[in-house]
Every structure is written in structure tokens, then in C-alpha cells.
Protein backbone atom coordinates (compact mmCIF):
# COMPACT_ATOMS: atom_id res chain seq x y z
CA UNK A 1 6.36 -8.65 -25.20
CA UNK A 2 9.26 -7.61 -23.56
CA UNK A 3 10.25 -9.04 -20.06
CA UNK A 4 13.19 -6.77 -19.27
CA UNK A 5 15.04 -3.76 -20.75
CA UNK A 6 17.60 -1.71 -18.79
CA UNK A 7 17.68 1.78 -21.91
CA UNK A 8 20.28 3.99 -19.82
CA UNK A 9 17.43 6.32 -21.42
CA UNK A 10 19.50 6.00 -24.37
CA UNK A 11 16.75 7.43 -27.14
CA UNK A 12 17.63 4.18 -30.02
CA UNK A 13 17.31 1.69 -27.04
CA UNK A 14 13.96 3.30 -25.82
CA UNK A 15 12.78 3.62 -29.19
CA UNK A 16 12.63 -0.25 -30.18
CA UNK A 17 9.86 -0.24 -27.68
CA UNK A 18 7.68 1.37 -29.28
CA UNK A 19 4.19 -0.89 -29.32
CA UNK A 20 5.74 -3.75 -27.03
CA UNK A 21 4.08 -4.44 -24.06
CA UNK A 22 6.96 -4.45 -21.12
CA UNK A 23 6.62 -6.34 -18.10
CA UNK A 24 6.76 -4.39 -14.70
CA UNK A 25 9.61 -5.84 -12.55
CA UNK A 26 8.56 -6.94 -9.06
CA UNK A 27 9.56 -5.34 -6.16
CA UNK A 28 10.71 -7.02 -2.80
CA UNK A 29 11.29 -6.03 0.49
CA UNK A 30 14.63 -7.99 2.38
CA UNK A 31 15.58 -6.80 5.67
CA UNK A 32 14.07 -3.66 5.73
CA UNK A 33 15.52 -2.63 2.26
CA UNK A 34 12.98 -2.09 -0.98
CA UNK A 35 15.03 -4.30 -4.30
CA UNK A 36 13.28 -5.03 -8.00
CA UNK A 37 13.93 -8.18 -9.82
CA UNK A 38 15.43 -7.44 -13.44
């Protein structure tokens, strides 16, 4: 299980997750603006 990856959709780095489940990052909404937790 993976809880956060940031790939820069660099092919290796996207590769090693391959059959891992990956957590969705939550979004919030402060003052009007939409941010993700990561």
C-alpha cells in the first residue's frame, strides 16, 4: 500500500507501482480555495 507518491510522471518512479494499491489524497476547501493533502 502506498500512502503517497509525487512520480513527476517520471516512467521508473511510476513503474514501482505497479500492483500497489495508492491512497487517494483528500481534498479541502480553505477560504474559497480547493488544496489536497500529500
Amino acid at each position: 500500500m502506498v500512502g503517497y507518491v509525487e512520480p513527476h510522471v517520471r516512467p521508473d518512479t511510476l513503474s514501482l507501482l505497479n500492483g500497489r494499491e495508492v491512497l487517494l489524497n483528500k481534498k479541502n476547501e480553505y477560504r474559497g480555495t480547493q488544496l489536497r493533502e500529500g
